[in-house]
Protein backbone atom coordinates (compact mmCIF):
# COMPACT_ATOMS: atom_id res chain seq x y z
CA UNK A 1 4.50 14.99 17.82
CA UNK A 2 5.23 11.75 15.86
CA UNK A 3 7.81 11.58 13.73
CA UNK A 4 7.34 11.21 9.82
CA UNK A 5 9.62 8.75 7.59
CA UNK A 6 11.91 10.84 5.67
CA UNK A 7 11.60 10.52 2.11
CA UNK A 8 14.82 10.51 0.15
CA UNK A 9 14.99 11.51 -3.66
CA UNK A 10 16.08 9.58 -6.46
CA UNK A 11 19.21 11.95 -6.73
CA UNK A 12 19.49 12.09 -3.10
CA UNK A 13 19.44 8.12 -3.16
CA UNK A 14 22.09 7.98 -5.97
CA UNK A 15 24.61 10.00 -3.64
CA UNK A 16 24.15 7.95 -0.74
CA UNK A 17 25.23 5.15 -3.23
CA UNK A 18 21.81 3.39 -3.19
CA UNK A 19 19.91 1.10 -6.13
CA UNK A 20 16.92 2.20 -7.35
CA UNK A 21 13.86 0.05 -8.56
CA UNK A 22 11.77 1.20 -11.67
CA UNK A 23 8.40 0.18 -13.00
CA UNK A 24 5.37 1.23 -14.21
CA UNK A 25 1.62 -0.20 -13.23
CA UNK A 26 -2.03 -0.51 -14.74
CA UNK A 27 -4.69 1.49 -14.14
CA UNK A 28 -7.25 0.65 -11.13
CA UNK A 29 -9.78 -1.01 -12.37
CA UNK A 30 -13.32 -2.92 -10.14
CA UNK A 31 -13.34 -2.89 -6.82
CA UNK A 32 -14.41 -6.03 -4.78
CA UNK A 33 -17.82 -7.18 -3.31
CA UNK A 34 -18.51 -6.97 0.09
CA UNK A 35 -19.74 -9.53 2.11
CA UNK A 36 -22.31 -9.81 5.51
CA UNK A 37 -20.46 -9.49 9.08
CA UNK A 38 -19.47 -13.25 10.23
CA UNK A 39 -21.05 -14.34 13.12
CA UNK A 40 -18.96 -14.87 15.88
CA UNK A 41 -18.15 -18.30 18.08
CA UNK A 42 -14.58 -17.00 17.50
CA UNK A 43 -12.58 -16.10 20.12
CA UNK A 44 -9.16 -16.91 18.27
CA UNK A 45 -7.73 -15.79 15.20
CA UNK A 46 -4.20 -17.52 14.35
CA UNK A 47 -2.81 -16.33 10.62
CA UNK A 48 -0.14 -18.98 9.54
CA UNK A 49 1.94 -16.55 7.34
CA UNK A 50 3.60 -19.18 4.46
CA UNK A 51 6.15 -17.96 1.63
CA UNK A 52 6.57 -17.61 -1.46
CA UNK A 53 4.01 -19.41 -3.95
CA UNK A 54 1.40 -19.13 -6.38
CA UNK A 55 -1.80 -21.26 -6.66
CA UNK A 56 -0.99 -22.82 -10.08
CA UNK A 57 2.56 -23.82 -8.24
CA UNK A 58 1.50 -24.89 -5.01
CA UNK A 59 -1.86 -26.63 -5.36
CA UNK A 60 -2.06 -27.50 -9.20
CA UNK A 61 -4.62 -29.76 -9.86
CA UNK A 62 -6.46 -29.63 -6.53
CA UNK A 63 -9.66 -30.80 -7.12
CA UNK A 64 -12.49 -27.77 -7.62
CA UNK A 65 -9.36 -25.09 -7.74
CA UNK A 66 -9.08 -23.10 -11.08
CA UNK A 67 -5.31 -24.37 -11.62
CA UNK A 68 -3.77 -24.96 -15.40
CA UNK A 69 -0.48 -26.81 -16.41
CA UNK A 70 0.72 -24.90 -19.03
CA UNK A 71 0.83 -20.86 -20.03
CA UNK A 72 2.51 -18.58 -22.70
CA UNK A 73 5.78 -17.19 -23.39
CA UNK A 74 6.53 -13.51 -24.31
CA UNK A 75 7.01 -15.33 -28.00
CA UNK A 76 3.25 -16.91 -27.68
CA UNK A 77 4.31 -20.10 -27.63
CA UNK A 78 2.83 -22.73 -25.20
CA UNK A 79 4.79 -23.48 -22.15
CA UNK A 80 3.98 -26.88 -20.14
CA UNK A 81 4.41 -26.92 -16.46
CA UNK A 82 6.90 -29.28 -15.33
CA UNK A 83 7.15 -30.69 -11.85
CA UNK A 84 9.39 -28.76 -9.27
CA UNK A 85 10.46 -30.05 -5.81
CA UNK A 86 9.60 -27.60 -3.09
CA UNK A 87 13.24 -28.04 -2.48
CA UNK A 88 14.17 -26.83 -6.16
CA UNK A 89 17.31 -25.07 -6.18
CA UNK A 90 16.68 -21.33 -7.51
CA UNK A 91 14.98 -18.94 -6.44
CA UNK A 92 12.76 -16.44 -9.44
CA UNK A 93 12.80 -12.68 -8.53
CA UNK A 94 10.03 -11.05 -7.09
CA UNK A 95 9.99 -7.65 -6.65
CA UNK A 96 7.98 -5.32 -7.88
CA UNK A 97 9.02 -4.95 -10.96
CA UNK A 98 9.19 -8.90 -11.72
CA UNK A 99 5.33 -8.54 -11.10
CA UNK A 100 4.99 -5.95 -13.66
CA UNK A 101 7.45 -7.78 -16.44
CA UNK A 102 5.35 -11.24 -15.77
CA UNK A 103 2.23 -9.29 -15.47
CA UNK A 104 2.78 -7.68 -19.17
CA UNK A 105 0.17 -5.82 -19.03
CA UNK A 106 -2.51 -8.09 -18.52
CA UNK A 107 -0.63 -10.37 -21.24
CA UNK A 108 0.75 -12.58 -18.17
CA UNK A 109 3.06 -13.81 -20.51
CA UNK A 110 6.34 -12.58 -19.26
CA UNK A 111 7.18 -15.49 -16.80
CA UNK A 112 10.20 -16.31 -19.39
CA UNK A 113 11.99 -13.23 -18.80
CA UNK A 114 11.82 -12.65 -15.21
CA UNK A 115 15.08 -12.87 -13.29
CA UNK A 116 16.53 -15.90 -11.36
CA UNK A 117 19.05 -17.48 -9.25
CA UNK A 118 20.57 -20.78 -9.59
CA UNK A 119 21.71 -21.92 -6.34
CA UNK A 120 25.61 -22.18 -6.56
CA UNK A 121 26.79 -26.02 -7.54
CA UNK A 122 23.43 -26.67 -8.56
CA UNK A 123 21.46 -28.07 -11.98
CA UNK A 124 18.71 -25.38 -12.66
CA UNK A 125 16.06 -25.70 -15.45
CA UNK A 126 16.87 -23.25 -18.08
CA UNK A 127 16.15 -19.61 -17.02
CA UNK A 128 13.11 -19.03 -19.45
CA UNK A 129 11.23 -21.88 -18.14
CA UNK A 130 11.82 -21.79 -14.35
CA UNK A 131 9.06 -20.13 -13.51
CA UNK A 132 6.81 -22.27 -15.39
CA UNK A 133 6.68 -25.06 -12.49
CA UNK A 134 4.39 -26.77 -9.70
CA UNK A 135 5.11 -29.10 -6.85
CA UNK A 136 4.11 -32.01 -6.74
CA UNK A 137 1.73 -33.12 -4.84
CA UNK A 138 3.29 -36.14 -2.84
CA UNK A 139 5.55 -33.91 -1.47
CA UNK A 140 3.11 -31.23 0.33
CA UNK A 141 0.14 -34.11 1.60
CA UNK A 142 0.01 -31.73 4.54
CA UNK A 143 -1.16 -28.73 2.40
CA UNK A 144 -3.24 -31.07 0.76
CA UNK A 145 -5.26 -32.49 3.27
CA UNK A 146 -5.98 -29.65 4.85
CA UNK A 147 -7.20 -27.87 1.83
CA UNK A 148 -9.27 -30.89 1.41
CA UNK A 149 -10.69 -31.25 4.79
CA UNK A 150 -11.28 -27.38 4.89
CA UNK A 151 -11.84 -24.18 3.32
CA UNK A 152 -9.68 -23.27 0.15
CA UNK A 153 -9.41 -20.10 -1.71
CA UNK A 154 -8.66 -20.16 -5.14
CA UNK A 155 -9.34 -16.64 -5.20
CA UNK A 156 -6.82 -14.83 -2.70
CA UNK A 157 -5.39 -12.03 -4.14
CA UNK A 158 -1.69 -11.11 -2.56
CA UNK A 159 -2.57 -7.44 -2.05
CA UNK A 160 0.75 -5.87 -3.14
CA UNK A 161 2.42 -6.91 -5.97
CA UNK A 162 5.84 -7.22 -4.55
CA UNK A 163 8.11 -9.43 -1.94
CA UNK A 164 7.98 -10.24 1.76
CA UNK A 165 8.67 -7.13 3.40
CA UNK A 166 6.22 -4.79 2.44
CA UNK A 167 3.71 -7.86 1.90
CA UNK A 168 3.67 -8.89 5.76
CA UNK A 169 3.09 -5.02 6.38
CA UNK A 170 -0.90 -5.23 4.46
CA UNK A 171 -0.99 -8.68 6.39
CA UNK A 172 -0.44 -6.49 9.70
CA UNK A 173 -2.12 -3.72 8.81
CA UNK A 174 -3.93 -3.69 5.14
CA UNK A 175 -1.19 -1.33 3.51
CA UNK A 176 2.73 -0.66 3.53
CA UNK A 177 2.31 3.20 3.76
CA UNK A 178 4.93 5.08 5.10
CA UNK A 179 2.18 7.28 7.58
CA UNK A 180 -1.54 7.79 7.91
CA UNK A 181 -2.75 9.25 5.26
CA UNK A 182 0.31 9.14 3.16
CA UNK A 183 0.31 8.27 -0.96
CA UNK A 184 3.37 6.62 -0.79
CA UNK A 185 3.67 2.86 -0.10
CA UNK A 186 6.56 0.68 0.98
CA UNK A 187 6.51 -1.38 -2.47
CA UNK A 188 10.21 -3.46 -2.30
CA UNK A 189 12.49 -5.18 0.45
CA UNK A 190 14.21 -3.45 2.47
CA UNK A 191 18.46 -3.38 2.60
CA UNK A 192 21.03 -2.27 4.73
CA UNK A 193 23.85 0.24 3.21
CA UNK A 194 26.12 -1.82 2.78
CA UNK A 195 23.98 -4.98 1.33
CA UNK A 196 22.13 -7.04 2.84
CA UNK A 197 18.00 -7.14 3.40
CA UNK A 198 16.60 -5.76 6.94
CA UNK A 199 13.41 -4.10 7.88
CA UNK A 200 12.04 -2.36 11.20
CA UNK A 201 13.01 0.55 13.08
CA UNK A 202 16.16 -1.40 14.70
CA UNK A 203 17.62 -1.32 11.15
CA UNK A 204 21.20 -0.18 10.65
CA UNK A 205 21.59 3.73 9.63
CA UNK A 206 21.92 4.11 5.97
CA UNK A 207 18.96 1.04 5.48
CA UNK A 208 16.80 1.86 2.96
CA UNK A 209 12.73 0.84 1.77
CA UNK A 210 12.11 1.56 -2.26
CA UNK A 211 8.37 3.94 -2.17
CA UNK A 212 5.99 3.64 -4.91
CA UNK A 213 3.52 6.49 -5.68
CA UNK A 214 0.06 6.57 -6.67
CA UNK A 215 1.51 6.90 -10.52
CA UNK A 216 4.11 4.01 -10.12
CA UNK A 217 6.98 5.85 -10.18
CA UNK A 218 9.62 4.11 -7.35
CA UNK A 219 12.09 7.04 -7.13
CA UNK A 220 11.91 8.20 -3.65
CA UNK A 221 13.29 5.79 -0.87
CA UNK A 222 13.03 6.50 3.56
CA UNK A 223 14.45 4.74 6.50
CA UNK A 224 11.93 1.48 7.05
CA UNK A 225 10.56 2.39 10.11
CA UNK A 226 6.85 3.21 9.94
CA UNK A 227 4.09 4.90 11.67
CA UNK A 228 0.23 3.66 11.38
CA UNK A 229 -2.34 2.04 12.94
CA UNK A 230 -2.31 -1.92 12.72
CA UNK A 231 -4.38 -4.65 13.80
CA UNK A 232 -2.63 -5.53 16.73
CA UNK A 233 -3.65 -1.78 17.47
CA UNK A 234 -6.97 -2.48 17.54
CA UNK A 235 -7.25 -5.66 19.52
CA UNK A 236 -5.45 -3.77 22.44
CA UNK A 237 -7.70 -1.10 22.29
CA UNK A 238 -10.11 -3.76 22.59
CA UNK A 239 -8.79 -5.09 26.01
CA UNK A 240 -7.59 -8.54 23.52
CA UNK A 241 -4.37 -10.10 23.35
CA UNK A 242 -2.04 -10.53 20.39
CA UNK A 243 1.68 -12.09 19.49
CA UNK A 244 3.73 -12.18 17.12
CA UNK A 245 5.99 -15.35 15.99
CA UNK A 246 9.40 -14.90 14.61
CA UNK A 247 12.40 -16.65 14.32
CA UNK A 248 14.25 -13.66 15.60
CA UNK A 249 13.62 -10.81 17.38
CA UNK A 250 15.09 -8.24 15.07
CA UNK A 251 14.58 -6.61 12.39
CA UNK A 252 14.04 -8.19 9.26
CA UNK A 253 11.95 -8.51 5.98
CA UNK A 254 8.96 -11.19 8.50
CA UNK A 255 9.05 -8.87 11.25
CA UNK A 256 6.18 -6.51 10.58
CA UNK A 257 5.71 -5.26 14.03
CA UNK A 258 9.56 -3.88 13.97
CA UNK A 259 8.77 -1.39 11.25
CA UNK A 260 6.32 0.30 13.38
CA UNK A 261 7.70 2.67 15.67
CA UNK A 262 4.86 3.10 18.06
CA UNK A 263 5.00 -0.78 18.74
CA UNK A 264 8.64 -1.34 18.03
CA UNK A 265 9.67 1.88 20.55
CA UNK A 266 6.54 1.94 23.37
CA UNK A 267 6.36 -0.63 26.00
CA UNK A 268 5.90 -4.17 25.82
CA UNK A 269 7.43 -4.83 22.20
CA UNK A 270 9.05 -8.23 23.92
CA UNK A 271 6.00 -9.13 25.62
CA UNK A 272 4.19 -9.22 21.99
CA UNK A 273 6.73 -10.31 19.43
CA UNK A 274 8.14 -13.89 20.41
CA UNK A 275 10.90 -15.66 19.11
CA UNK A 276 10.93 -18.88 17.90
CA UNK A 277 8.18 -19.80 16.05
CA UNK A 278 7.72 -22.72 17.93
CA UNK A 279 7.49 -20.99 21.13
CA UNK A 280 3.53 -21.18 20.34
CA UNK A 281 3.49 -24.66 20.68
CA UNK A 282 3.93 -23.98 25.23
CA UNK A 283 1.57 -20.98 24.10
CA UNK A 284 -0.78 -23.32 23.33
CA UNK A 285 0.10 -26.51 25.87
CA UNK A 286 0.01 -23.96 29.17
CA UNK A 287 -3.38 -21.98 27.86
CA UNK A 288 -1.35 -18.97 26.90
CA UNK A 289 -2.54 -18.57 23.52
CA UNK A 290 -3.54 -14.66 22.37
CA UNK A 291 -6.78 -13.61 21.17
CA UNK A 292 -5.33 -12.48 17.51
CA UNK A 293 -2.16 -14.64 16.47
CA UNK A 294 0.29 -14.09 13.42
CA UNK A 295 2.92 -16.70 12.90
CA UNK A 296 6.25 -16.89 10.51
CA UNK A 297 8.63 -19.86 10.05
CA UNK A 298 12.42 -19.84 10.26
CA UNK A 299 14.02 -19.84 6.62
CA UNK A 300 14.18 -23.73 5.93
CA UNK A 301 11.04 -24.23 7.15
CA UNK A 302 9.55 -21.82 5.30
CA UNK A 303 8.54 -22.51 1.61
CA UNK A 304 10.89 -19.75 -0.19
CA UNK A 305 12.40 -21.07 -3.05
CA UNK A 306 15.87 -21.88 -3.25
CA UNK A 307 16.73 -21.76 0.31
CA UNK A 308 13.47 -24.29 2.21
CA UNK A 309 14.82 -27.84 3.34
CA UNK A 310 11.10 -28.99 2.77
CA UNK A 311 10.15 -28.67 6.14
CA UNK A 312 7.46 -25.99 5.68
CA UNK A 313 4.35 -28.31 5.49
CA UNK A 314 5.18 -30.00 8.49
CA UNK A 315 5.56 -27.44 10.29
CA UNK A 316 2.41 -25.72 9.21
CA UNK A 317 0.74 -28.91 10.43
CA UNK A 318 2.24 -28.82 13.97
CA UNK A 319 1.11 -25.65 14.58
CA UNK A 320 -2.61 -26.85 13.71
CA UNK A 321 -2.10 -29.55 15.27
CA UNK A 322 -1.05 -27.94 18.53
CA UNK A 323 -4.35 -26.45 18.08
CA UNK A 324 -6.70 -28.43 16.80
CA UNK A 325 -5.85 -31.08 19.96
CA UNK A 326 -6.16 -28.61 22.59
CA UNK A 327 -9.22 -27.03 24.14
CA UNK A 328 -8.15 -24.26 21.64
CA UNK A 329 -9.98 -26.16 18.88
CA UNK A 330 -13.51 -25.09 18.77
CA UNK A 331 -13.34 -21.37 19.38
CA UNK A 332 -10.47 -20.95 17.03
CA UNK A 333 -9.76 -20.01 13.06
CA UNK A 334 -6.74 -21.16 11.47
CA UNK A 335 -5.68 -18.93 8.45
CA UNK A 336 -2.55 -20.61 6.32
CA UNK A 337 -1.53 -18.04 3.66
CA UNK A 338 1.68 -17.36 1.65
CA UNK A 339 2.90 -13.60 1.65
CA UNK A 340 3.60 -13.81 -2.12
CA UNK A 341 3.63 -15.34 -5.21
CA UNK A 342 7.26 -16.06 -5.60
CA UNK A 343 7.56 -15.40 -8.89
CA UNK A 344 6.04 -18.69 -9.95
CA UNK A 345 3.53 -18.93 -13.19
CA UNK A 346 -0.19 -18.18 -12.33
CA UNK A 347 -2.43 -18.04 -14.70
CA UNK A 348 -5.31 -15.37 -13.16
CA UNK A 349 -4.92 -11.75 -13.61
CA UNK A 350 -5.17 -9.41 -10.14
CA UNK A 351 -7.95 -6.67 -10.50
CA UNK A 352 -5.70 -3.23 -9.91
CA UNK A 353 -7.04 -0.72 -8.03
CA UNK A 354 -3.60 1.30 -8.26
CA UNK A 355 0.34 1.46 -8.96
CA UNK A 356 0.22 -1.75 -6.65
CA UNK A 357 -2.75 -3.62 -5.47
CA UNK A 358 -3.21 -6.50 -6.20
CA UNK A 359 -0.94 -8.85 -7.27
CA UNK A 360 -0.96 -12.77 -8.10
CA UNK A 361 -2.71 -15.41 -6.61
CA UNK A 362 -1.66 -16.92 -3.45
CA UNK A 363 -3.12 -20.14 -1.67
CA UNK A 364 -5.35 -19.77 1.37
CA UNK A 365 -6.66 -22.33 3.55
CA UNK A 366 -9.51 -21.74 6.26
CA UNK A 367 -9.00 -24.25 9.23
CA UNK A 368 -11.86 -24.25 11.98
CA UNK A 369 -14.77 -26.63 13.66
CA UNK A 370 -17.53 -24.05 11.71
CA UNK A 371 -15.07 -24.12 8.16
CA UNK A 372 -16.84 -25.32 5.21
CA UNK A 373 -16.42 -29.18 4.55
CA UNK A 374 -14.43 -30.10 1.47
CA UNK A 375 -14.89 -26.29 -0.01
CA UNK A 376 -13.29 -24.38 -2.51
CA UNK A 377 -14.04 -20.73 -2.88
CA UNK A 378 -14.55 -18.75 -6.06
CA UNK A 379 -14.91 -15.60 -4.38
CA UNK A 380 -12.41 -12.60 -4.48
CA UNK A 381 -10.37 -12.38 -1.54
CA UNK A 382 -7.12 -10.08 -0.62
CA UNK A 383 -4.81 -9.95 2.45
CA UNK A 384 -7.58 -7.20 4.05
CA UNK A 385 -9.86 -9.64 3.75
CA UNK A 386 -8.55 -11.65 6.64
CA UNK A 387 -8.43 -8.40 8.93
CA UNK A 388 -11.72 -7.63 7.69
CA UNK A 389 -12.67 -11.49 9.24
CA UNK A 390 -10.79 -10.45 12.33
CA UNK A 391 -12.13 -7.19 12.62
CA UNK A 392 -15.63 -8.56 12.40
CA UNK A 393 -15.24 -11.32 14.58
CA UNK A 394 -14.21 -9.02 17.41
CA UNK A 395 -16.57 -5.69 16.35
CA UNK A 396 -13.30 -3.86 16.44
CA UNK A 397 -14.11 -1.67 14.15
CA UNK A 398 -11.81 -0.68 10.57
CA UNK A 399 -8.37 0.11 10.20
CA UNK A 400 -9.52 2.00 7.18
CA UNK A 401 -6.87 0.39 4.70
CA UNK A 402 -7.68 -2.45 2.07
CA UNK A 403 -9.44 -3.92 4.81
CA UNK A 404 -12.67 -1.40 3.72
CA UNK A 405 -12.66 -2.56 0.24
CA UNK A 406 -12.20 -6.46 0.86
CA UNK A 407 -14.74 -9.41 2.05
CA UNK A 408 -14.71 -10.82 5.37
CA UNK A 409 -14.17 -14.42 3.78
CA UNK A 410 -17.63 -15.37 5.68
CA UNK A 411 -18.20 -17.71 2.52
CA UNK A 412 -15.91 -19.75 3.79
CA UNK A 413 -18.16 -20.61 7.13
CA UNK A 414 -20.72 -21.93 8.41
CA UNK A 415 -21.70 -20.91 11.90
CA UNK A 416 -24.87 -22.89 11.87
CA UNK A 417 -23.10 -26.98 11.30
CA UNK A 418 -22.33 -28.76 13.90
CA UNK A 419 -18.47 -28.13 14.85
CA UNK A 420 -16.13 -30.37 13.38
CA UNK A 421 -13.92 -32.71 15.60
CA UNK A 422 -10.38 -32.08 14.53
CA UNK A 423 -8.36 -35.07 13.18
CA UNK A 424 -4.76 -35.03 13.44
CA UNK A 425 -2.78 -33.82 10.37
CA UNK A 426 -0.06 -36.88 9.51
CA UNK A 427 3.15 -35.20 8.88
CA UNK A 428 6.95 -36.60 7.89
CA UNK A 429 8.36 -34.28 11.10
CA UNK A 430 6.34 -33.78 14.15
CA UNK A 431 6.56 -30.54 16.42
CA UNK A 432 9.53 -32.27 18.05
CA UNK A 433 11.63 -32.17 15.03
CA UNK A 434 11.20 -28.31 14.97
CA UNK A 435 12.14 -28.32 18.89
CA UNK A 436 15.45 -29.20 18.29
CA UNK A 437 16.36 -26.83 15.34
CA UNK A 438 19.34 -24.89 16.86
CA UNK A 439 17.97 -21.18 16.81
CA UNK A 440 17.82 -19.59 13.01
CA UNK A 441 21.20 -17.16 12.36
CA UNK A 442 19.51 -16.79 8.34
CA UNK A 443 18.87 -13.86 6.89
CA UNK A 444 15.37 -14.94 5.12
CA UNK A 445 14.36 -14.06 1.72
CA UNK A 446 17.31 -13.29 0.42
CA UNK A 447 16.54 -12.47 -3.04
């Protein structure tokens, strides 16, 4: 018999000496269209799994995109978006309930009072307007060029409203339940008892995942160590291959196969979740590379506020680039997505379905030979929507989470053009610079 998570009270959380996490959520509202099966010349599905950033802060101005440069305060006034570097040095809270003060209640004007950290040592814009921000564009061309060569989303709906942990969980398996068939979703980071973030069923005793129920209340808490079917499950029961890229093999708030206990505790866990991330690039050089692909960065090259170095659009680019000049290249799709918003302004309010789907707007690129040239798409999209892609590509069948509800992004192809040659992606660091990174000791995400 499996084991079920065991669900701690609010009271019985308070004895163990834990911190609870309250907030309230809209009402459900629409659900989302669903689009025709994609045609398949796919026989590779790699999800680039970015962090951390909101359309309006990421790809403002991109041409087509529905971006603005300037929203409202909880006083009503008009607040202008000023220029951040992707290095900026604070990080803006986002948890759950950050997502429901910005969110307002569909007001989405309470970016001003949403928490934030100013890096230690450092000059931070004042707190009301941090969140109010964008990069510029001369320092992600990468992002850029890809989104203009490609397919672009300026639809993609996060599905969770809430941080990394529970957010790579819907991008491995369309939901952060704690079982099948269970009401209660995974809806914060994870922490150790004695601080600290973790995540899997490796975590210390005492660790601890915040649950939201289908009211919004968040006053229950288990162990983070899950139970459900995932994608991964159904590729193997498809006789296909899948990894899993991670800058260290243990648990943490990126490593969503380590909070399932079927995968984490059955055979061949190492043989499926590889660390580093740039172990793919020998993947891909000695014809090793899996049918269905997920891939995380290390912390500095990732695009988390407060804590990148800047690296993260090169190394996005080295991975397609590893690709995209290898025989790899024309029976592969390239998904680049960020697991949340960050906390950064957007401007377009998620439909909500319940206490916690969906949140903000994330970016989302489509890289393949049959994407759409030069394409932005206006249609809805969520994190299921990319199983849904895989799912159908494969005729795997559903996983029965968000994945029913969602698209299958087939907009964003066209299996009938000629397949694009791929042109190199020019980068400031190549896939050598992220060779000799000494091995990642960083606790990502810290919030």
């Amino acid at each position: 018999m499996k084991r079920r998570p065991i669900v701690l009270s609010l009271a019985a959380c308070l004895i163990a000496g834990c911190a609870p996490s309250f907030s309230a959520a809209p009402q459900s509202v629409s659900g989302a269209i669903i689009q025709e099966a994609t045609p398949s010349k796919i026989r590779h599905v790699v999800i680039i799994i970015q962090e951390n950033r909101s359309v309006d802060d990421l790809f403002n101005g991109l041409p087509g995109a529905d971006t603005v440069r300037s929203g409202k305060n909880s006083q009503g006034k008009t607040v202008r978006l000023r220029a951040v570097p992707l290095t900026g040095p604070y990080d803006i809270s986002h948890e759950h309930r950050a997502y429901v003060i910005e969110d307002a209640n569909g007001k989405l004007d309470g970016f001003s009072n949403v928490g934030t950290q100013c890096n230690r040592g450092k000059v931070c814009l004042p707190r009301k307007i941090r969140a109010y921000g964008y990069v510029p564009r001369s320092e992600i061309k990468p992002y850029w060029d890809l989104a203009t060569q490609y397919a672009f989303a300026d639809q993609m709906f996060q599905s969770n409203e809430g941080p990394s942990f529970p957010a790579h969980q819907y991008l491995f398996s369309g939901t952060s339940t704690i079982s099948t068939g269970s009401l209660l979703r995974a809806a914060s980071n994870a922490f150790k008892p004695f601080g600290g973030f973790t995540g899997g069923c490796d975590s210390p005793t005492g660790s601890i995942v915040w649950l939201i129920d289908e009211l919004g209340n968040e006053d229950q808490a288990t162990y983070p160590c899950f139970d459900r079917p995932t994608l991964a499950d159904l590729a193997q029961a498809h006789s296909l291959t899948w990894r899993y890229y991670v800058a260290r093999v243990k648990p943490g708030l990126w490593n969503a196969p380590d909070a399932i206990s079927h995968i984490r505790n059955g055979g061949g866990y190492s043989s499926h979740v590889i660390a580093p991330p740039t172990a793919i690039y020998s993947d891909v050089s000695q014809g090793r590379l899996a049918n269905v692909v997920w891939v995380t960065p290390t912390a500095a090259a990732s695009d988390h506020a407060g804590s990148t170095d800047g690296s993260g659009p090169s190394w996005v680019a080295s991975v397609v680039n590893a690709i995209g000049n290898s025989p790899y290249w024309n029976d592969t799709v390239i998904f680049v997505t960020w697991d949340d918003w960050g906390g950064w302004y957007d401007h377009v309010r998620p439909p909500h379905y319940n206490s916690y789907e969906l949140g903000f707007r994330v970016p989302f690129i489509a890289i393949s030979p049959y994407a759409k040239r030069h394409y932005v798409s206006h249609v809805r999209h969520e994190f299921g929507s990319i199983l849904k892609f895989v799912e159908h590509t494969f005729g795997l069948g559903s996983l029965h989470t968000t994945d029913e509800r969602a698209d299958d992004l087939s907009d964003c192809f066209d299996f009938s053009q000629a397949p694009m040659s791929f042109r190199t992606i020019a980068a400031p660091h190549p896939a050598q610079y992220f060779l000799r990174q000494p091995l990642s000791t960083e606790n990502p995400d810290d919030e």
